[in-house]
N, C-alpha and C. Protein backbone atom coordinates (compact mmCIF):
# COMPACT_ATOMS: atom_id res chain seq x y z
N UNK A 1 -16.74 -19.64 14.07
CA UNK A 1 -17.50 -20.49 13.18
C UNK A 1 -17.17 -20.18 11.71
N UNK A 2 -16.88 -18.71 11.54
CA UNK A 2 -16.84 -18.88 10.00
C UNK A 2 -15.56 -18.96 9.39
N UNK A 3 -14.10 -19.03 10.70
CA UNK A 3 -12.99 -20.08 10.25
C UNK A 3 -12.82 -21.11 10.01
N UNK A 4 -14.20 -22.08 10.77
CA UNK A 4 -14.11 -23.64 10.22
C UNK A 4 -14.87 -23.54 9.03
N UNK A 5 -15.98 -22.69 8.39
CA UNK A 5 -16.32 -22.79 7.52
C UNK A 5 -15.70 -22.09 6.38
N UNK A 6 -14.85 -21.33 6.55
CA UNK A 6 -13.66 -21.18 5.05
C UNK A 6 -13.16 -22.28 5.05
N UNK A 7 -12.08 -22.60 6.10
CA UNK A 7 -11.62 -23.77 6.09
C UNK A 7 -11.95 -25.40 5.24
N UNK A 8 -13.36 -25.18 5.28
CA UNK A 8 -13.60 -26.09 4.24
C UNK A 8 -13.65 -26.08 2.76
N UNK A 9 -12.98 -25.06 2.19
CA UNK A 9 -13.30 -25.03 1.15
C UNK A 9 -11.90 -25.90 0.65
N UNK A 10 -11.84 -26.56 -0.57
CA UNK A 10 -10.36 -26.97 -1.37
C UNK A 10 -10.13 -26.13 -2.37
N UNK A 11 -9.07 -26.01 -2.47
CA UNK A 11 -8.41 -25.24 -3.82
C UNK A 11 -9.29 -25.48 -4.91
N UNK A 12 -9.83 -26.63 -4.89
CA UNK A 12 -10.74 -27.33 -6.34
C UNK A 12 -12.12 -25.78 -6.99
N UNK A 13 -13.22 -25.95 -5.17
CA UNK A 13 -14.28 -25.12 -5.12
C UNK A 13 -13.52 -23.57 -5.71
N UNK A 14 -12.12 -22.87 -4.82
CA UNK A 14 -11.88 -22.14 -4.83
C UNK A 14 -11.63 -21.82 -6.28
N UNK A 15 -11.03 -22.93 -7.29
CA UNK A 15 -10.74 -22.17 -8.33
C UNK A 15 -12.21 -22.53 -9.18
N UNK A 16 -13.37 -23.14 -8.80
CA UNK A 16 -14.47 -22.97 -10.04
C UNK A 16 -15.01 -21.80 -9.50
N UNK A 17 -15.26 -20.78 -8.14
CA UNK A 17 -15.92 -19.76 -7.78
C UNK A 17 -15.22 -18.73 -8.95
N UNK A 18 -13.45 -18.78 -8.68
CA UNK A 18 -12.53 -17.82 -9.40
C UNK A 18 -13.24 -17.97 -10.97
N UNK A 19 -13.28 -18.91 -11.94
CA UNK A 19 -13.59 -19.00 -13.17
C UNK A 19 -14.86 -18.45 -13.27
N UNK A 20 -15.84 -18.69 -12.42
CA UNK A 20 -17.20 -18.24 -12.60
C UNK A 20 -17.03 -16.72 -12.50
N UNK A 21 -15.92 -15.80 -11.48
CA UNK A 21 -16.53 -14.86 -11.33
C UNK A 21 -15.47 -13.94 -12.84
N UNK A 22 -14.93 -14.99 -13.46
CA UNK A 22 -13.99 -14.33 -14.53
C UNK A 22 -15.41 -14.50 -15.35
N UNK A 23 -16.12 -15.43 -15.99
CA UNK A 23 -16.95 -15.56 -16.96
C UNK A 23 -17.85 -14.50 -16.30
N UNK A 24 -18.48 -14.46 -15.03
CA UNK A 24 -19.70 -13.61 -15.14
C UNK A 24 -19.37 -12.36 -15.51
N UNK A 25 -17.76 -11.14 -15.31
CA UNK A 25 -17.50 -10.36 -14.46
C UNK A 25 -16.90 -9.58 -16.27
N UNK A 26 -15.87 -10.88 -16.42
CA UNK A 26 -15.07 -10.84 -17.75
C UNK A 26 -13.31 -10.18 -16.96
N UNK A 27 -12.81 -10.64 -18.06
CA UNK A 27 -11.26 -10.23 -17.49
C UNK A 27 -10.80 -8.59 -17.42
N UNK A 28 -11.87 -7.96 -18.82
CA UNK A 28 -11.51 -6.52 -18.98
C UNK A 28 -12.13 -5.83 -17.14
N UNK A 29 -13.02 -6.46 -16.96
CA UNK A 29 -14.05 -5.75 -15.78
C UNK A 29 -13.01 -6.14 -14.55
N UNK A 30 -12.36 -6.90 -14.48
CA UNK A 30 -11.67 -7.45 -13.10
C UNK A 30 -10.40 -6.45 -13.52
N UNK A 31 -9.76 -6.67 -14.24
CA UNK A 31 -8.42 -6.23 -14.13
C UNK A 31 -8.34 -4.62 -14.32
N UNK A 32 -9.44 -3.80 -14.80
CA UNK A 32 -10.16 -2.33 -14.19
C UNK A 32 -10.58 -2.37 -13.12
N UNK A 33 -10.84 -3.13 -12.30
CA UNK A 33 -11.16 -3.13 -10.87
C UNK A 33 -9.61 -2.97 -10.43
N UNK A 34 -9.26 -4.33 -10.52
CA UNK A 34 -8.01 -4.05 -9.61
C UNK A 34 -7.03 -3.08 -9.80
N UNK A 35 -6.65 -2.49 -10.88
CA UNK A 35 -6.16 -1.43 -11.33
C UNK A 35 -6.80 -0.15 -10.74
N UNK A 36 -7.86 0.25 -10.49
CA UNK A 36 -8.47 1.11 -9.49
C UNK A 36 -8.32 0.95 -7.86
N UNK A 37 -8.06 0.26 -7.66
CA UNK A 37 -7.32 -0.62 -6.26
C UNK A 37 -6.39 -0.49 -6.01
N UNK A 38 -5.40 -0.61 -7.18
CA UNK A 38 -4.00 -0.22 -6.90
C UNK A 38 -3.81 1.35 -7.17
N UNK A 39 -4.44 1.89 -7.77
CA UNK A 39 -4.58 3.61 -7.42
C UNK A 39 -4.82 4.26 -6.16
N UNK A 40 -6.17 3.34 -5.98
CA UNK A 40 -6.50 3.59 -4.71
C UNK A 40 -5.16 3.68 -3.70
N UNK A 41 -4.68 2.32 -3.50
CA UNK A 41 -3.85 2.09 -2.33
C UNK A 41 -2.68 2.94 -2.63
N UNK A 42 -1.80 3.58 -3.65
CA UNK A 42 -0.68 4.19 -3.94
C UNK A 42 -1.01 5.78 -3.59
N UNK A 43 -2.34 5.99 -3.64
CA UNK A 43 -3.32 7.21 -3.10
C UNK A 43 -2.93 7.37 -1.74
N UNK A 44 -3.72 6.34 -1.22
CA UNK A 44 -3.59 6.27 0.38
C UNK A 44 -2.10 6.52 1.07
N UNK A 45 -1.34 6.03 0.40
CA UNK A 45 0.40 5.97 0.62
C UNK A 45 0.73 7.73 0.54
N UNK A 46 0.40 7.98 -0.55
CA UNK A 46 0.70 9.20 -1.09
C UNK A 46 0.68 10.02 0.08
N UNK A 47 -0.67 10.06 0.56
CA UNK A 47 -1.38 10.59 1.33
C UNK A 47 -0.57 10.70 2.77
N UNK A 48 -0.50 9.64 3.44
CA UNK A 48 0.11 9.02 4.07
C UNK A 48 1.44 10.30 4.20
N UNK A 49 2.37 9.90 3.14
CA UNK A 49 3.21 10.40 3.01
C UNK A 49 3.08 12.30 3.34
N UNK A 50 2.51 12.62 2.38
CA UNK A 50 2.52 14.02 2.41
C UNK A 50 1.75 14.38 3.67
N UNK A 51 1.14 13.68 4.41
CA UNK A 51 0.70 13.82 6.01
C UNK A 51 1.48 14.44 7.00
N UNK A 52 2.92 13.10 6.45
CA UNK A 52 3.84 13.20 7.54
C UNK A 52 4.60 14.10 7.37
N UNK A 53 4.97 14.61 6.06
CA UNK A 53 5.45 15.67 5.43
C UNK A 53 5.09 16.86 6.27
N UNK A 54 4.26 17.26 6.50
CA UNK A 54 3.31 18.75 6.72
C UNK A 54 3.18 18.33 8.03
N UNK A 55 3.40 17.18 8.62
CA UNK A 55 3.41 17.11 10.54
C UNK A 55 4.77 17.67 10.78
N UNK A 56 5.99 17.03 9.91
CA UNK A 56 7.28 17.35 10.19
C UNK A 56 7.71 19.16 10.08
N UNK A 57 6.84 19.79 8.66
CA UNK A 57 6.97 21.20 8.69
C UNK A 57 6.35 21.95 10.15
N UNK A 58 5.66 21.51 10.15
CA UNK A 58 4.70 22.40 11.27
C UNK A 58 5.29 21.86 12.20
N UNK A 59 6.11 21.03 13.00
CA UNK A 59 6.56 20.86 14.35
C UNK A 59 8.04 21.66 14.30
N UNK A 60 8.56 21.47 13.02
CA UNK A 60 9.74 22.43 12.50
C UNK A 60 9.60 24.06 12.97
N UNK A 61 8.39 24.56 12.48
CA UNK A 61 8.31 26.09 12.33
C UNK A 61 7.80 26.34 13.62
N UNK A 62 7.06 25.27 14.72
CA UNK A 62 7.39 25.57 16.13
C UNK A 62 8.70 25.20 17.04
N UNK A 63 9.25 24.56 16.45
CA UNK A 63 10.64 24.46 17.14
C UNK A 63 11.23 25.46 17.09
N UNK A 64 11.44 26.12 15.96
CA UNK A 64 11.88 27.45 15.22
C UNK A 64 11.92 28.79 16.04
N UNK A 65 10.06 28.95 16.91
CA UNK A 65 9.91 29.79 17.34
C UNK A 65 10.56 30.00 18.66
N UNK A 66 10.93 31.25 18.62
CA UNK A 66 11.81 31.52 19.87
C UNK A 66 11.05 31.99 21.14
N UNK A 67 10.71 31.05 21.70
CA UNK A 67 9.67 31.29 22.93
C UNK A 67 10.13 32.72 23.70
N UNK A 68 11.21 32.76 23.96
CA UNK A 68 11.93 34.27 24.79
C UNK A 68 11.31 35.78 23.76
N UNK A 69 11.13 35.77 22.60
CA UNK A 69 10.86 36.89 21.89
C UNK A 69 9.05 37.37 22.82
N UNK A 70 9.49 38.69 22.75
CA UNK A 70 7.93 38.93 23.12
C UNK A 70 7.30 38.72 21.79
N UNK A 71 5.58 38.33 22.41
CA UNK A 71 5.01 38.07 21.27
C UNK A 71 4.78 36.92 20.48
N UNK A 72 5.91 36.06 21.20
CA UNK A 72 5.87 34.47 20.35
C UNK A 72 4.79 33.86 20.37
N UNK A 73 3.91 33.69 21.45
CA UNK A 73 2.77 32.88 21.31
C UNK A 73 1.46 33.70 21.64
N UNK A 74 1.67 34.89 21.44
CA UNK A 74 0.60 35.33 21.75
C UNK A 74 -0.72 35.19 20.81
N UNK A 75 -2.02 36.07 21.02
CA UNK A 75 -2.90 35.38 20.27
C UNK A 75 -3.73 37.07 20.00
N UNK A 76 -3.41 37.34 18.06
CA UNK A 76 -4.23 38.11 18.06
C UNK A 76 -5.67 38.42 18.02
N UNK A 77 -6.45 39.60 18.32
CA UNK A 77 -7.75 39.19 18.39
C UNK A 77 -8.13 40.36 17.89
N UNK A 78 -8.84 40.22 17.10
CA UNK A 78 -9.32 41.39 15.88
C UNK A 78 -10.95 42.03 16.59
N UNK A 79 -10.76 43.14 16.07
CA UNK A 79 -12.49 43.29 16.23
C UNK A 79 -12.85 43.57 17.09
N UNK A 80 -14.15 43.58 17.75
CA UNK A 80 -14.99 44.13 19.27
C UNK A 80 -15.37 42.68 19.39
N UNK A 81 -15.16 42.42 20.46
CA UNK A 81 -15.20 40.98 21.50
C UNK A 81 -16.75 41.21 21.85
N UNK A 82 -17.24 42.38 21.94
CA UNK A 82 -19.15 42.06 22.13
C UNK A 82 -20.08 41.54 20.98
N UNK A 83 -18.91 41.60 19.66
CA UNK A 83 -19.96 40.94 18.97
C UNK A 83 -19.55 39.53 19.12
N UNK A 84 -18.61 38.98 19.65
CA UNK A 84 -18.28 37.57 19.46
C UNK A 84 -19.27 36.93 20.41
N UNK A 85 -20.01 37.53 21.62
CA UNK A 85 -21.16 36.91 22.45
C UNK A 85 -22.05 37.22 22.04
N UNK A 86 -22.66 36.28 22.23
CA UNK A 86 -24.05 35.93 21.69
C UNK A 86 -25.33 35.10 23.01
């Protein structure tokens, strides 16, 4: 239902909503919006990026490890194990 009802709109409605929300909003206020938007999204990328970055190191430095060495995967454990129960 609310594809036939975009659907009705014409370019006409669409551009007096656009003008109204430039007069209510002003051009300085919109184009600081969207400029925070596009930070945003080059953020997210960034992000993105250096994600895959630090997935690729860390699958690296286990490939690396030489499973045959004693010791490769073992797991140290510090301390008295009676205080770890509770």
């Amino acid at each position: 239902m609310n594809a036939v009802l975009l659907a009705n709109f014409s370019v006409w409605q669409l551009l007096i909503v656009a003008i109204l929300v430039v007069v209510l909003f002003g051009r300085g206020k919109i184009s600081d919006v969207m400029s925070e938007f596009g930070k945003g999204i080059k953020g997210f990328k960034k992000g993105l990026n250096e994600g895959e970055e630090s997935a690729d190191v860390a699958a690296r430095k286990l490939d690396s490890t030489d499973p045959a060495a004693p010791g490769a995967n073992a797991t140290i454990i510090e301390g008295d194990r009676s205080r770890d129960r509770a």
